[in-house]
Protein backbone atom coordinates (compact mmCIF):
# COMPACT_ATOMS: atom_id res chain seq x y z
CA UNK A 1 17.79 -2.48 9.90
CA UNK A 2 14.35 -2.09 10.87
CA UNK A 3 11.60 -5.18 11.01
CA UNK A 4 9.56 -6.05 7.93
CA UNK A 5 7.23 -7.61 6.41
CA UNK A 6 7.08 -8.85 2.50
CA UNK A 7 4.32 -9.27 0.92
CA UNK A 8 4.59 -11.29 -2.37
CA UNK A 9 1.70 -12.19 -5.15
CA UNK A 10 1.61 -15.92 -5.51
CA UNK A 11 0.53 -15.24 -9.29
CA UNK A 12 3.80 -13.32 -10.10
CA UNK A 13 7.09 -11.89 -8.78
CA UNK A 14 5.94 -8.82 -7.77
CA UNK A 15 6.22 -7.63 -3.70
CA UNK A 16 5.38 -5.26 -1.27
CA UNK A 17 7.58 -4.27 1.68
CA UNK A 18 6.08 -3.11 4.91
CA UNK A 19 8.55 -1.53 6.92
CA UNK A 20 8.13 -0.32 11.08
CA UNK A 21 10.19 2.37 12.77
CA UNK A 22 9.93 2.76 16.57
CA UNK A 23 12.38 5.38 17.05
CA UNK A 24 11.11 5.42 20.82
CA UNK A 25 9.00 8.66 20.50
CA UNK A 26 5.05 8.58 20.98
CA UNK A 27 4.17 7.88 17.66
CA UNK A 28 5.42 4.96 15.68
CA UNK A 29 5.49 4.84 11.83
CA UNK A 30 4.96 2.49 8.53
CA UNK A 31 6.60 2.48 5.45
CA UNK A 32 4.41 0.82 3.04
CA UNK A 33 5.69 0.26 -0.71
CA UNK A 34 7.94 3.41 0.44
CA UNK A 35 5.35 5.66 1.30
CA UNK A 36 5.89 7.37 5.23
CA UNK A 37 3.14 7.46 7.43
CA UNK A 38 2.24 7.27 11.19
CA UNK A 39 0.65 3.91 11.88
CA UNK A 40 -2.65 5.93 12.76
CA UNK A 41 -2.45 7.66 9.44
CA UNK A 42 -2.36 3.75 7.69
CA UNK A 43 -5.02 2.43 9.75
CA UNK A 44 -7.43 5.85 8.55
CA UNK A 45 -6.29 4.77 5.20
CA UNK A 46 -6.77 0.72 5.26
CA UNK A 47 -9.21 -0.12 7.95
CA UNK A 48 -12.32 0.85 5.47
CA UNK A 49 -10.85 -0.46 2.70
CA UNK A 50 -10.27 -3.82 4.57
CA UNK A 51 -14.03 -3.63 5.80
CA UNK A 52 -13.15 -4.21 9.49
CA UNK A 53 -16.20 -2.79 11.75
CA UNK A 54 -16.38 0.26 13.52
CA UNK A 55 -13.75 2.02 11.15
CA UNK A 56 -15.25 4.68 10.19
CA UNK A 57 -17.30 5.72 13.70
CA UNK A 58 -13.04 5.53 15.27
CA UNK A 59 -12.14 7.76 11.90
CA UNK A 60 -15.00 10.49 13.01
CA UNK A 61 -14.07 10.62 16.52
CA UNK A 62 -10.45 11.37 15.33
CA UNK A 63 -11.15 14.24 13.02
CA UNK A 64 -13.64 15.61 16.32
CA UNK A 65 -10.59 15.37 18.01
CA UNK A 66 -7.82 16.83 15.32
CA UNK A 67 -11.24 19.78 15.29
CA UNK A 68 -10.92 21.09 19.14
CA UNK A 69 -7.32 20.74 19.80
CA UNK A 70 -5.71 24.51 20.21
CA UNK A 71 -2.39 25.20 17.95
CA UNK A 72 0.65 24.78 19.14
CA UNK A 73 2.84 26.98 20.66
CA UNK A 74 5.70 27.40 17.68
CA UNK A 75 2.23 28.05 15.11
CA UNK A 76 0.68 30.42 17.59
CA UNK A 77 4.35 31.86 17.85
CA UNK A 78 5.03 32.50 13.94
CA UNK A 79 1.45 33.50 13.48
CA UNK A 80 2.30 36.50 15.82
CA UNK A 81 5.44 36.95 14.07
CA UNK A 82 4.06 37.76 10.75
């Protein structure tokens, strides 16, 4: 059983469930109303939305990053396969 949070409306009975999984590699994830994603993958997703400063300027440094990194060995590996 992983740790949770619930998120309910106070107007109705409708909920959200925020799930975490730390299966002990690097990069930890969220389930969020049962969609997977990395926790750095939710917080390019919400931080804008949520207005919370310097979102965007962390967001471009990111893609600069994802930009100059070299391919991994098992892409470069099939692309030579082909």
């Amino acid at each position: 059983m992983s740790p949770r949070y619930l998120l309910k409306c106070g107007c109705c009975h409708e909920h959200v469930e925020i799930h975490y999984s730390d299966d002990g590699d690097d990069d930890a994830s969220l389930s969020i109303g049962g969609v997977l994603g990395s926790i750095e993958n939710w917080r390019e997703i919400l931080l804008p939305l949520l207005g919370v400063p310097g979102a965007r300027k962390v967001q471009k440094q990111r893609r600069g990053r994802l930009k100059n990194e070299k391919p991994s060995a098992v892409h470069s590996a099939r692309k030579g396969a082909s």
